[in-house]
N, C-alpha and C. Protein backbone atom coordinates (compact mmCIF):
# COMPACT_ATOMS: atom_id res chain seq x y z
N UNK A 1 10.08 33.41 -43.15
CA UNK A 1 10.45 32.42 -42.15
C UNK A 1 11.97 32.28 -42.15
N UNK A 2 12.51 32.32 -40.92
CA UNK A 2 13.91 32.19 -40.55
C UNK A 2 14.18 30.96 -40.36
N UNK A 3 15.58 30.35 -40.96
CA UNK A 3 15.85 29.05 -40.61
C UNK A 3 16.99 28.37 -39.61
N UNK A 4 16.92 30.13 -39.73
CA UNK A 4 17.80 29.83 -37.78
C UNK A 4 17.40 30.65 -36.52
N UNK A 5 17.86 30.40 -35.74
CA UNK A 5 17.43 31.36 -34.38
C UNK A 5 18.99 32.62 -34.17
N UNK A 6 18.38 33.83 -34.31
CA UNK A 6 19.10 34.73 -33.68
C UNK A 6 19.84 34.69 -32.78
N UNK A 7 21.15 34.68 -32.80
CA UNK A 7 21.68 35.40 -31.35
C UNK A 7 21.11 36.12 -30.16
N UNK A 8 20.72 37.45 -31.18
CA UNK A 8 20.32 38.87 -30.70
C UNK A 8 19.39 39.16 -31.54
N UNK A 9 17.37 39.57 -30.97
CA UNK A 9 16.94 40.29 -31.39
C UNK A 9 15.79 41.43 -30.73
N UNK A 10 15.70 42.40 -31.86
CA UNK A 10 14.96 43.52 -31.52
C UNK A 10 13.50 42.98 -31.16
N UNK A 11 12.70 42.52 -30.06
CA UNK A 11 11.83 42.00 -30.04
C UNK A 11 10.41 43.11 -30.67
N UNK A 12 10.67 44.41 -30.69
CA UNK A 12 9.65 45.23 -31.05
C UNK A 12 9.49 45.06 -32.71
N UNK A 13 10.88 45.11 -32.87
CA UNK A 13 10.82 45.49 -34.16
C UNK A 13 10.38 43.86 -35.26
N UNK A 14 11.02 42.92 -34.43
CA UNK A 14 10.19 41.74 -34.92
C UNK A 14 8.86 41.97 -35.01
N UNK A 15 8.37 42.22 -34.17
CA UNK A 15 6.35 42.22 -34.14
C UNK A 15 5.91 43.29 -35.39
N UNK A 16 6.99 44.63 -35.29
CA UNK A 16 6.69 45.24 -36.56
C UNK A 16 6.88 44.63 -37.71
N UNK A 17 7.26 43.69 -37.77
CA UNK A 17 8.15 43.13 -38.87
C UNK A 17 7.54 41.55 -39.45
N UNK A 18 6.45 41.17 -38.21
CA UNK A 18 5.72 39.93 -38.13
C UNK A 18 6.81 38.87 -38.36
N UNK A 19 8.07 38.93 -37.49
CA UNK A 19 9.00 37.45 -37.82
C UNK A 19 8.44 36.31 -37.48
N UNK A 20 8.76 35.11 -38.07
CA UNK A 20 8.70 33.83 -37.78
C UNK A 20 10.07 33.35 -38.09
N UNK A 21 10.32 32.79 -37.02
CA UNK A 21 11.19 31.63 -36.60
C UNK A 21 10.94 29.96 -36.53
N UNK A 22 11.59 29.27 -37.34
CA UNK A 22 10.88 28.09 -37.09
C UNK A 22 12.33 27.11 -37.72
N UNK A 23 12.41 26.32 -36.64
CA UNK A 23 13.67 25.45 -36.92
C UNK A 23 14.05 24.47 -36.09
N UNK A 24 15.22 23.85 -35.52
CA UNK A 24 15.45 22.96 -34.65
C UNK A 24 16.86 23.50 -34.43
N UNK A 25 17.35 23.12 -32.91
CA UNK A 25 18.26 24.10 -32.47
C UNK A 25 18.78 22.46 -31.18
N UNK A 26 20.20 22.36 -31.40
CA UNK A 26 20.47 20.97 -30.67
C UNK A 26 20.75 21.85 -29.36
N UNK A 27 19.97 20.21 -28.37
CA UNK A 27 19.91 20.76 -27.14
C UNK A 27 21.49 21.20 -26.42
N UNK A 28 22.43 20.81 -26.80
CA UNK A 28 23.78 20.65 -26.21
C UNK A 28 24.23 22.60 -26.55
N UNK A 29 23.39 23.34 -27.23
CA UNK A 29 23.76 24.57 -27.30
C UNK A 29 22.62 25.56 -26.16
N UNK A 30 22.12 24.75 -25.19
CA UNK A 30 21.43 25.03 -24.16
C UNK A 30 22.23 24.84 -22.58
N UNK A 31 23.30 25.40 -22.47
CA UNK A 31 23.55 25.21 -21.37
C UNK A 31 23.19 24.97 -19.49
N UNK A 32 22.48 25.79 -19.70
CA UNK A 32 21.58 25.62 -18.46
C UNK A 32 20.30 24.36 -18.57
N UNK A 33 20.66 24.01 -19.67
CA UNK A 33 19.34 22.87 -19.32
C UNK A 33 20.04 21.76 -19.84
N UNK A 34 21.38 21.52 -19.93
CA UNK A 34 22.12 20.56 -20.36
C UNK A 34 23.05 19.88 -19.50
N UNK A 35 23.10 20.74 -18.53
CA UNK A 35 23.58 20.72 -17.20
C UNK A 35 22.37 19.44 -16.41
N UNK A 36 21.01 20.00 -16.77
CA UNK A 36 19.84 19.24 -16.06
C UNK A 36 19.78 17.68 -16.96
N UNK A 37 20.14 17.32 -18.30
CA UNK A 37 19.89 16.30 -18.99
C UNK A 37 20.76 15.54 -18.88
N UNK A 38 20.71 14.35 -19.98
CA UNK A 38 21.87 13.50 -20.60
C UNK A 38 21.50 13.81 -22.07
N UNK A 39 22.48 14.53 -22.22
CA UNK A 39 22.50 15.24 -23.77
C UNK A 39 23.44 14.18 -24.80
N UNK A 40 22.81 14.05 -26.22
CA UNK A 40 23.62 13.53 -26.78
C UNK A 40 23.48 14.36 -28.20
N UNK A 41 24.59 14.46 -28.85
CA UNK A 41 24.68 15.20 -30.16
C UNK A 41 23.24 15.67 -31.28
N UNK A 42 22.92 14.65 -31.12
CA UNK A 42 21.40 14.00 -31.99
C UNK A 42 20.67 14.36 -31.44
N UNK A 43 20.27 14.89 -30.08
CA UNK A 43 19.24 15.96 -29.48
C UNK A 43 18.75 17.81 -30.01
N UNK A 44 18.00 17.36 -30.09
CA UNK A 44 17.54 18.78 -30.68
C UNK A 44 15.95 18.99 -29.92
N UNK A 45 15.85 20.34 -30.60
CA UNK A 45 14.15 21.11 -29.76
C UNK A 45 13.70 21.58 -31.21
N UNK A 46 12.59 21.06 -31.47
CA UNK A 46 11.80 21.92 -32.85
C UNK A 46 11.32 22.93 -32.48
N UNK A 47 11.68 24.16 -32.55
CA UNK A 47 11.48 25.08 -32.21
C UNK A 47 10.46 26.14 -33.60
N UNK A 48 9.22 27.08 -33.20
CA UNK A 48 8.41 27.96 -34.06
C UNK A 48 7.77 29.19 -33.21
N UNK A 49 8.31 30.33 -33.29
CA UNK A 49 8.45 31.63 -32.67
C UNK A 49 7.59 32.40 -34.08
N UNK A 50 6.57 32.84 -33.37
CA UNK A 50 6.07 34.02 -34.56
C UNK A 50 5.81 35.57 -33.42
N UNK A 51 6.39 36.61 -34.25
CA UNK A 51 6.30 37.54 -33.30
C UNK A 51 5.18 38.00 -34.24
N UNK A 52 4.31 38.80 -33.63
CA UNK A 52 2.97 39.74 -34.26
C UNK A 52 2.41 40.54 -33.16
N UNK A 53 1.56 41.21 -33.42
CA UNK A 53 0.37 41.53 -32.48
C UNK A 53 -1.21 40.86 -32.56
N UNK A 54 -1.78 40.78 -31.66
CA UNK A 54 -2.82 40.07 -31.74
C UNK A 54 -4.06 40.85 -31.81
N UNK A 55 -5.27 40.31 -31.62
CA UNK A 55 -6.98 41.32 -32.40
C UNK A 55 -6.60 42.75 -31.29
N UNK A 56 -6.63 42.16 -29.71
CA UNK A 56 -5.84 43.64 -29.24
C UNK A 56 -4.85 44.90 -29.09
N UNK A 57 -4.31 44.37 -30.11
CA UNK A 57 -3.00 45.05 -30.44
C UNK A 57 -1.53 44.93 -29.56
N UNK A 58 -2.03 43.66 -29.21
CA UNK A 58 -0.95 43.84 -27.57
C UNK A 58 0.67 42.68 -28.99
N UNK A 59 1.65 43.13 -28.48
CA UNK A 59 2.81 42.55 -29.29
C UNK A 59 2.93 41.55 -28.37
N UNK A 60 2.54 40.29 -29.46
CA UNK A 60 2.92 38.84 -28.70
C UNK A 60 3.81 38.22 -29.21
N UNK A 61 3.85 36.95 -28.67
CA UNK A 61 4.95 35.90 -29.33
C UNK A 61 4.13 34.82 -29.14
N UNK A 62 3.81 33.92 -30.11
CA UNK A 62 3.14 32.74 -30.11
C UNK A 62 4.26 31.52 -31.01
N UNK A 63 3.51 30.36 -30.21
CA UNK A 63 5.08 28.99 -31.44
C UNK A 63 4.62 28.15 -30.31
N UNK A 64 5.35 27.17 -30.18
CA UNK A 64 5.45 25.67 -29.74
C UNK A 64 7.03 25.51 -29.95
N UNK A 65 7.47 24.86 -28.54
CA UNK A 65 8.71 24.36 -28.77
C UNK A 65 8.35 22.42 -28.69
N UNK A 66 9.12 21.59 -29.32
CA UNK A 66 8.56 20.11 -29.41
C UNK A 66 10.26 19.27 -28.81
N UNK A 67 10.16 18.30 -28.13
CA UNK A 67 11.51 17.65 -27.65
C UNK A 67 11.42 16.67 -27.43
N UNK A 68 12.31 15.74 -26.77
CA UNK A 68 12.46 15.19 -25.84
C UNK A 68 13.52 14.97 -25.17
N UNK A 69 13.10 14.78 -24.10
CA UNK A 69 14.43 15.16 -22.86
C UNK A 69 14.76 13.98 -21.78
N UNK A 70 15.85 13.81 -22.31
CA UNK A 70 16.51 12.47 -21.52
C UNK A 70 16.92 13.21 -20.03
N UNK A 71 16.27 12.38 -19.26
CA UNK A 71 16.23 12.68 -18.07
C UNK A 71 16.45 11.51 -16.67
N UNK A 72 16.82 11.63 -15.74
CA UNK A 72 17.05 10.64 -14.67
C UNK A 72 15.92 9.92 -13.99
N UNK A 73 15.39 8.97 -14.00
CA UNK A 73 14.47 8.62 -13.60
C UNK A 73 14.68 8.19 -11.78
N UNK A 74 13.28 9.17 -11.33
CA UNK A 74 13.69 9.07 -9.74
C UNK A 74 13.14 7.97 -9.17
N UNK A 75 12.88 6.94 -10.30
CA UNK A 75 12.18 5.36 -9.12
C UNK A 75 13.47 4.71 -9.55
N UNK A 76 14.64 4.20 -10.18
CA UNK A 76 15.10 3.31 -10.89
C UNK A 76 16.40 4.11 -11.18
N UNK A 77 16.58 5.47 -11.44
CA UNK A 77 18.04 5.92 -11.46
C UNK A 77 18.44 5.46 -13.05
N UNK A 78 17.40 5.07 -13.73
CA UNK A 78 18.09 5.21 -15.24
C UNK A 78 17.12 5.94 -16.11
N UNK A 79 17.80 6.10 -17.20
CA UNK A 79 17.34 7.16 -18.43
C UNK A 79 15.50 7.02 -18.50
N UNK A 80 15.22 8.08 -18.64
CA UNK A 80 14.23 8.32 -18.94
C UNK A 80 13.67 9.31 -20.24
N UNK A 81 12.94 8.95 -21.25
CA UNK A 81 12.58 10.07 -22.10
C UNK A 81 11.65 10.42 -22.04
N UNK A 82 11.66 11.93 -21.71
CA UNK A 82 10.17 12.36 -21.83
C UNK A 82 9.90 13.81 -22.62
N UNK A 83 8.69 13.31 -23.50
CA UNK A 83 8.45 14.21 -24.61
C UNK A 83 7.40 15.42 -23.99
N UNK A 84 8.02 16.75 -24.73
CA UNK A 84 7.54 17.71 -23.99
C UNK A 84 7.48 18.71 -25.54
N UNK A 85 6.26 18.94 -25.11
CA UNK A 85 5.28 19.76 -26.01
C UNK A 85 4.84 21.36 -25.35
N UNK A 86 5.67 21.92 -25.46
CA UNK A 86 5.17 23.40 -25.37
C UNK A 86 4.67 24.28 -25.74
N UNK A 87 3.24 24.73 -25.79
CA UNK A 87 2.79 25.78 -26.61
C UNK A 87 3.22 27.14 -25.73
N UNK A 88 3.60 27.78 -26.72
CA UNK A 88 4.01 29.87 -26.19
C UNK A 88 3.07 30.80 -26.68
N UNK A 89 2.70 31.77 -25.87
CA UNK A 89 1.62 32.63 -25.62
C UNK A 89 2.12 33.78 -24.60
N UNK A 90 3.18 34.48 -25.30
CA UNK A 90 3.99 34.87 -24.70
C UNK A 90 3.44 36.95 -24.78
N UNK A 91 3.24 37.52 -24.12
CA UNK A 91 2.92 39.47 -24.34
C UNK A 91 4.62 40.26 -24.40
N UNK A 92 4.66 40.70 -25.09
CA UNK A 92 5.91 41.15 -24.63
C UNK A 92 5.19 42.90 -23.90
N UNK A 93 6.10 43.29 -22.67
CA UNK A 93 5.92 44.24 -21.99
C UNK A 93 7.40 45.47 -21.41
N UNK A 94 6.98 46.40 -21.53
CA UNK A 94 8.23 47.26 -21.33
C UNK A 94 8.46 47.06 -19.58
N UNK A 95 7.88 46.74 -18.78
CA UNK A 95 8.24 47.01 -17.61
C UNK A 95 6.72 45.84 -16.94
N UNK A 96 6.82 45.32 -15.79
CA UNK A 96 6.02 44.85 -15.56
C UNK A 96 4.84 45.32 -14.63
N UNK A 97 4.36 46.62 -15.39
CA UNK A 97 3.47 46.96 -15.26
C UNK A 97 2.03 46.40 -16.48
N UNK A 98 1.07 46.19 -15.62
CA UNK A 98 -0.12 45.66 -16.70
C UNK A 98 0.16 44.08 -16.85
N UNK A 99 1.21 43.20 -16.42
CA UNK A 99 1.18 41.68 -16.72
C UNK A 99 0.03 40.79 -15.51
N UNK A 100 -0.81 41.53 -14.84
CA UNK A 100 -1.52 40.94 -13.50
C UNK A 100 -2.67 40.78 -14.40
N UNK A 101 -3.07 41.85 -15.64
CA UNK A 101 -4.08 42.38 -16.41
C UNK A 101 -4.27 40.79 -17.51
N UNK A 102 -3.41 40.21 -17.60
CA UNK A 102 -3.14 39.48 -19.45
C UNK A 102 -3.97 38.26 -18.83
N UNK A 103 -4.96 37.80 -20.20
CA UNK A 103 -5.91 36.73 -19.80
C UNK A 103 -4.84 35.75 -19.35
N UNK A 104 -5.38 34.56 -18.85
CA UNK A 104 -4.64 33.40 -18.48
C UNK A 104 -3.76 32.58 -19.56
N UNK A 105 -4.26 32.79 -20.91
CA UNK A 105 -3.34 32.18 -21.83
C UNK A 105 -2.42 32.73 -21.99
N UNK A 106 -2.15 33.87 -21.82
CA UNK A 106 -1.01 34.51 -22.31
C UNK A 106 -0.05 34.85 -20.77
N UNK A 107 1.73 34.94 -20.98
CA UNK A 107 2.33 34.97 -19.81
C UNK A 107 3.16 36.44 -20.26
N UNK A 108 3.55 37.00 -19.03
CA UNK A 108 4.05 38.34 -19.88
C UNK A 108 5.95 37.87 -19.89
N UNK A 109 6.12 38.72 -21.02
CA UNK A 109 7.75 38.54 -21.03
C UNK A 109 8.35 39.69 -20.94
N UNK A 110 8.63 40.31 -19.95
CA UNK A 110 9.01 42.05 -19.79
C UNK A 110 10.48 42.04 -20.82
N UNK A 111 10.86 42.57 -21.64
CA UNK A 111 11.62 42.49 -22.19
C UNK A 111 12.39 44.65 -22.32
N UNK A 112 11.66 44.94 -21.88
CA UNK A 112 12.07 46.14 -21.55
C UNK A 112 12.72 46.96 -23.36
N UNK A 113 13.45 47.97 -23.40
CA UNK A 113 13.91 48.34 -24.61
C UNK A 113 15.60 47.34 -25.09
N UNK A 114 15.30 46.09 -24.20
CA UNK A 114 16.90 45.67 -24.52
C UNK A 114 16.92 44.66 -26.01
N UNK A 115 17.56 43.93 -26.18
CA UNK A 115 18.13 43.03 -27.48
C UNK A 115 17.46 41.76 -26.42
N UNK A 116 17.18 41.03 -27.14
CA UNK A 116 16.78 39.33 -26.55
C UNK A 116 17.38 38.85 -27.05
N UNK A 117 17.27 37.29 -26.64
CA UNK A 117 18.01 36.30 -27.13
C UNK A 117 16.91 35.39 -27.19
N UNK A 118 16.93 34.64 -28.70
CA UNK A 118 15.53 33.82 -28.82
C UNK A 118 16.13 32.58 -27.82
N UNK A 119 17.28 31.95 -28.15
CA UNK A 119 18.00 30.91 -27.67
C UNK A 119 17.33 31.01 -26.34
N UNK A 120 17.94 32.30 -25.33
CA UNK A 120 17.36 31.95 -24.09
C UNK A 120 16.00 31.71 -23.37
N UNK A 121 14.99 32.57 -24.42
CA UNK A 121 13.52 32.39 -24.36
C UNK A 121 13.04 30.57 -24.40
N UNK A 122 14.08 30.01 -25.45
CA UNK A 122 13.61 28.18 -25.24
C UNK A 122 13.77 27.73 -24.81
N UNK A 123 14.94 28.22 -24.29
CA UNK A 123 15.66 27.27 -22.83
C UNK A 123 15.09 28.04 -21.77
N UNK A 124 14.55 28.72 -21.18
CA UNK A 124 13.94 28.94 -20.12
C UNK A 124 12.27 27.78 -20.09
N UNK A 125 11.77 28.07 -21.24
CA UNK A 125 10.54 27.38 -21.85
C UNK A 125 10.61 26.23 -21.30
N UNK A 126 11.80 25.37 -22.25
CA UNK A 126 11.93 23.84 -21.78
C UNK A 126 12.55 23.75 -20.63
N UNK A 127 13.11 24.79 -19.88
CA UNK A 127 13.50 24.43 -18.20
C UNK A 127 12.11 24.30 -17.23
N UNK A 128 11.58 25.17 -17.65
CA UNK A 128 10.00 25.05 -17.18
C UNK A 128 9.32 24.01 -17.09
N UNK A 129 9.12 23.33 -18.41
CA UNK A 129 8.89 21.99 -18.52
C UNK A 129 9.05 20.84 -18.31
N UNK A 130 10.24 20.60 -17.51
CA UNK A 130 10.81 19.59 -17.17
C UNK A 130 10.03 18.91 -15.96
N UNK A 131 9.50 17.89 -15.74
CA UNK A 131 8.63 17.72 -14.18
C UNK A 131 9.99 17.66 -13.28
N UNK A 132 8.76 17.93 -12.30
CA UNK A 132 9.49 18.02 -10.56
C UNK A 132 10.14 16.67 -10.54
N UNK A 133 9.32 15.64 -10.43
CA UNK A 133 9.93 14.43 -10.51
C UNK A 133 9.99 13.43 -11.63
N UNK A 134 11.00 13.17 -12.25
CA UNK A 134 10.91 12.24 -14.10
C UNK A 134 10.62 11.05 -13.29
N UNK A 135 9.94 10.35 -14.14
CA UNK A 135 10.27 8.87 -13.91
C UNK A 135 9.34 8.39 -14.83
N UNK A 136 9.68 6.79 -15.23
CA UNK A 136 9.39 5.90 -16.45
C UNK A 136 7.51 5.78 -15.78
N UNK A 137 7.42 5.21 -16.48
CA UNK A 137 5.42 4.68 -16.58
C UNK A 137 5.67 3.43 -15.44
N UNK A 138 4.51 3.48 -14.43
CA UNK A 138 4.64 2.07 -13.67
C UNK A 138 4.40 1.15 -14.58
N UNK A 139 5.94 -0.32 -14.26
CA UNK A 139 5.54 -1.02 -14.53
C UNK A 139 7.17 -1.03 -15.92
N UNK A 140 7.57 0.52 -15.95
CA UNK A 140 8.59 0.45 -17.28
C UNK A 140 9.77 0.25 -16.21
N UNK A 141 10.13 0.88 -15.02
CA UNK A 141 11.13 0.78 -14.30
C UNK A 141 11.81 -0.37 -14.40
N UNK A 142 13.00 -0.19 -14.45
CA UNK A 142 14.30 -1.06 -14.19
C UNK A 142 14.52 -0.80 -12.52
N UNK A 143 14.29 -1.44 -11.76
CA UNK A 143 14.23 -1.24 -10.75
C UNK A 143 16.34 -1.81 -10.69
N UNK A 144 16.88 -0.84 -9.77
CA UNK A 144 18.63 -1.42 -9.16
C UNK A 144 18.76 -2.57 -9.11
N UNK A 145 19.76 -3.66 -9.37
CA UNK A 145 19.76 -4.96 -8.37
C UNK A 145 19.84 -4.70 -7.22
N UNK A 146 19.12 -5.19 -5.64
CA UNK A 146 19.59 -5.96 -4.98
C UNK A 146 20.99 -6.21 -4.61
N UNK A 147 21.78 -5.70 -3.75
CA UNK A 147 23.06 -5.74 -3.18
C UNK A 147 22.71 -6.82 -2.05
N UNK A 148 24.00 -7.60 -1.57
CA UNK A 148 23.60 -8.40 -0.59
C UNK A 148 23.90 -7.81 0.53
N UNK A 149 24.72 -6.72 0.33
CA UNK A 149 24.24 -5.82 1.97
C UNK A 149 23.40 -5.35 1.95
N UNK A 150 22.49 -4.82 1.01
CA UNK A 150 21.06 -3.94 1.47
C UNK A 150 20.15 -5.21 2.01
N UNK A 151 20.06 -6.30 1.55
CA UNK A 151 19.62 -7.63 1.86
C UNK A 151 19.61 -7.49 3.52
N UNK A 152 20.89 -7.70 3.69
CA UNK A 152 21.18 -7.83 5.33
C UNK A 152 20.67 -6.86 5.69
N UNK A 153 21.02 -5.90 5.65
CA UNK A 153 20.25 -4.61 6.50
C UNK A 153 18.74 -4.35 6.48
N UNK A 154 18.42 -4.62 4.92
CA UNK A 154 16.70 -4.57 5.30
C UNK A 154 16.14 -5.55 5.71
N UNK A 155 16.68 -7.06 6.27
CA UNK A 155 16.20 -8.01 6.72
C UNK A 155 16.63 -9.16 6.48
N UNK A 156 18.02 -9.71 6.06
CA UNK A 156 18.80 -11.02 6.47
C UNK A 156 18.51 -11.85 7.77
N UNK A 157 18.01 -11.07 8.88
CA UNK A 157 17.87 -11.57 10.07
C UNK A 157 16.80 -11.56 10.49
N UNK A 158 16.11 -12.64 10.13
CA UNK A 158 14.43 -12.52 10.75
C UNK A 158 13.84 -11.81 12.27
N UNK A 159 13.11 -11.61 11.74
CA UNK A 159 12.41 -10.80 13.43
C UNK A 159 12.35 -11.90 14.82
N UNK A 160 12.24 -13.01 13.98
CA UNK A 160 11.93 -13.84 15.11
C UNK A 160 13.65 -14.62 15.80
N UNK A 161 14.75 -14.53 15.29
CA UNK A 161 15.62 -14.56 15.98
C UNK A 161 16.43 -13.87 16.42
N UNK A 162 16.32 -12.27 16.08
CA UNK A 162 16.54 -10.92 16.89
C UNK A 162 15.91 -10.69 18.32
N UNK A 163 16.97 -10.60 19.27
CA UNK A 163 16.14 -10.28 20.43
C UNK A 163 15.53 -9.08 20.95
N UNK A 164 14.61 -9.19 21.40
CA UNK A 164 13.67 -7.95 21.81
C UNK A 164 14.81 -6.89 22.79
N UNK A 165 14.55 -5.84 22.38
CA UNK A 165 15.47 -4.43 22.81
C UNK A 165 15.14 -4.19 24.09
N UNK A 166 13.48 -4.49 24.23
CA UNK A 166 12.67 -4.07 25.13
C UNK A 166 12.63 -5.26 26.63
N UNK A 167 13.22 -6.42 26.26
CA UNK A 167 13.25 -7.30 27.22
C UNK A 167 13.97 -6.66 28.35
N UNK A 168 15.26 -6.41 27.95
CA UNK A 168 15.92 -5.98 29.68
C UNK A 168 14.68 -5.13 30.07
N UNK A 169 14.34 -3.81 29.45
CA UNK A 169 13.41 -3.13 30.62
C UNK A 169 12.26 -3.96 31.28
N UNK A 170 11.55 -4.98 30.39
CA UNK A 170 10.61 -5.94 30.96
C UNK A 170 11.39 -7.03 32.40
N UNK A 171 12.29 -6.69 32.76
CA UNK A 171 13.08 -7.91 33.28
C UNK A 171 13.56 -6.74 34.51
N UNK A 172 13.70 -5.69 33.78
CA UNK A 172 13.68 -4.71 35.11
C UNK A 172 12.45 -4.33 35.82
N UNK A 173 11.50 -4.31 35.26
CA UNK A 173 10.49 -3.92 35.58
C UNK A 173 9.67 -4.95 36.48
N UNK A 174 9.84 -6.00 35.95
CA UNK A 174 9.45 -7.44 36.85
C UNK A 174 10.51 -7.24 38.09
N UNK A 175 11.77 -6.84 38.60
CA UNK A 175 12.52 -6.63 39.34
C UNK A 175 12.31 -5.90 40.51
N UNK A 176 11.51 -4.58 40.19
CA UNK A 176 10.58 -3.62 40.38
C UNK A 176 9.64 -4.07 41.81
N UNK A 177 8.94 -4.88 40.84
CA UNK A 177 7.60 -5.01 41.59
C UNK A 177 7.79 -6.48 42.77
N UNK A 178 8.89 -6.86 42.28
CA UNK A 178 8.94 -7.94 43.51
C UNK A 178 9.62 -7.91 44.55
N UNK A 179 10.63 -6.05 44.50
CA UNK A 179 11.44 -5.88 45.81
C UNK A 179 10.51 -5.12 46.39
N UNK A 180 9.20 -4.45 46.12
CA UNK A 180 8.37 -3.95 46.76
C UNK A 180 7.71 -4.36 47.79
């Protein structure tokens, strides 16, 4: 067991090699998904990568990445945390031929004869994970204050002492029918 994550690795030769990876890796060394958060120092991803082959012989990658991810909440516009649990069930494949074939648990990762990067495999993972829309539990929202111009505009002025838009045409229309 490794107690850090690679830069760069041989993903074949891991599976020959049965690596495990298992550690915590702070989110702020995730760029592309740090860009999407509110990252603070003290953020991290528990991260556990085991490369092997499985009863079929096919070279997988199995682990769980574990987090949580401060995120914008879209009812209320403030922080939100939400914990995200990823299990990986990952085939590795030279070309993406045969990934239409892989049962439903497993996703293919064409990795071709190049060097990987475990780093980017988690951060793609937890970019995945992130919902379409964050937001707190009904009922947790901090809903904005209240501005006293949104006040006015959504209704300072009751309906009933606004005048009807539609009156002149009613007043034309009565106009209408009595020069006839």
């Amino acid at each position: 067991m490794s107690p850090t994550l690679p830069d760069q690795l041989d993903p074949w030769r891991a599976v020959k090699s049965g690596v495990h990876l298992s550690g915590a890796l702070p989110l702020h060394m995730l760029p592309r998904l740090s860009a999407e958060l509110a990252v603070s120092a003290s953020d991290v991803v528990h991260y556990e990568l085991l490369f092997e082959r499985d009863p079929e012989g096919r070279a997988v990658v199995r682990g769980r990445l574990k987090s949580s991810l401060r995120l914008r909440c879209q009812r209320c516009l403030g922080e939100v945390l939400v914990p995200v649990d990823v299990p990986l069930g990952l085939v590795l494949l030279p070309s993406e031929h045969g990934a239409a074939d892989l049962p439903p648990d497993l996703d293919p990762w064409v990795v071709g004869d190049d060097l990987v990067c475990p780093r980017d495999l988690v951060e793609d993972e937890l970019l995945l994970a992130i919902p379409v829309v964050p937001r707190h539990a009904p009922g947790d929202c901090q809903a904005p204050p209240a501005r006293a111009e949104d006040q006015i505009r959504d209704g300072g002025d009751s309906d009933e002492n606004r005048p009807n838009p539609f009156a002149a045409l009613a007043e034309l229309k009565g106009q209408g029918r009595s020069g006839s």
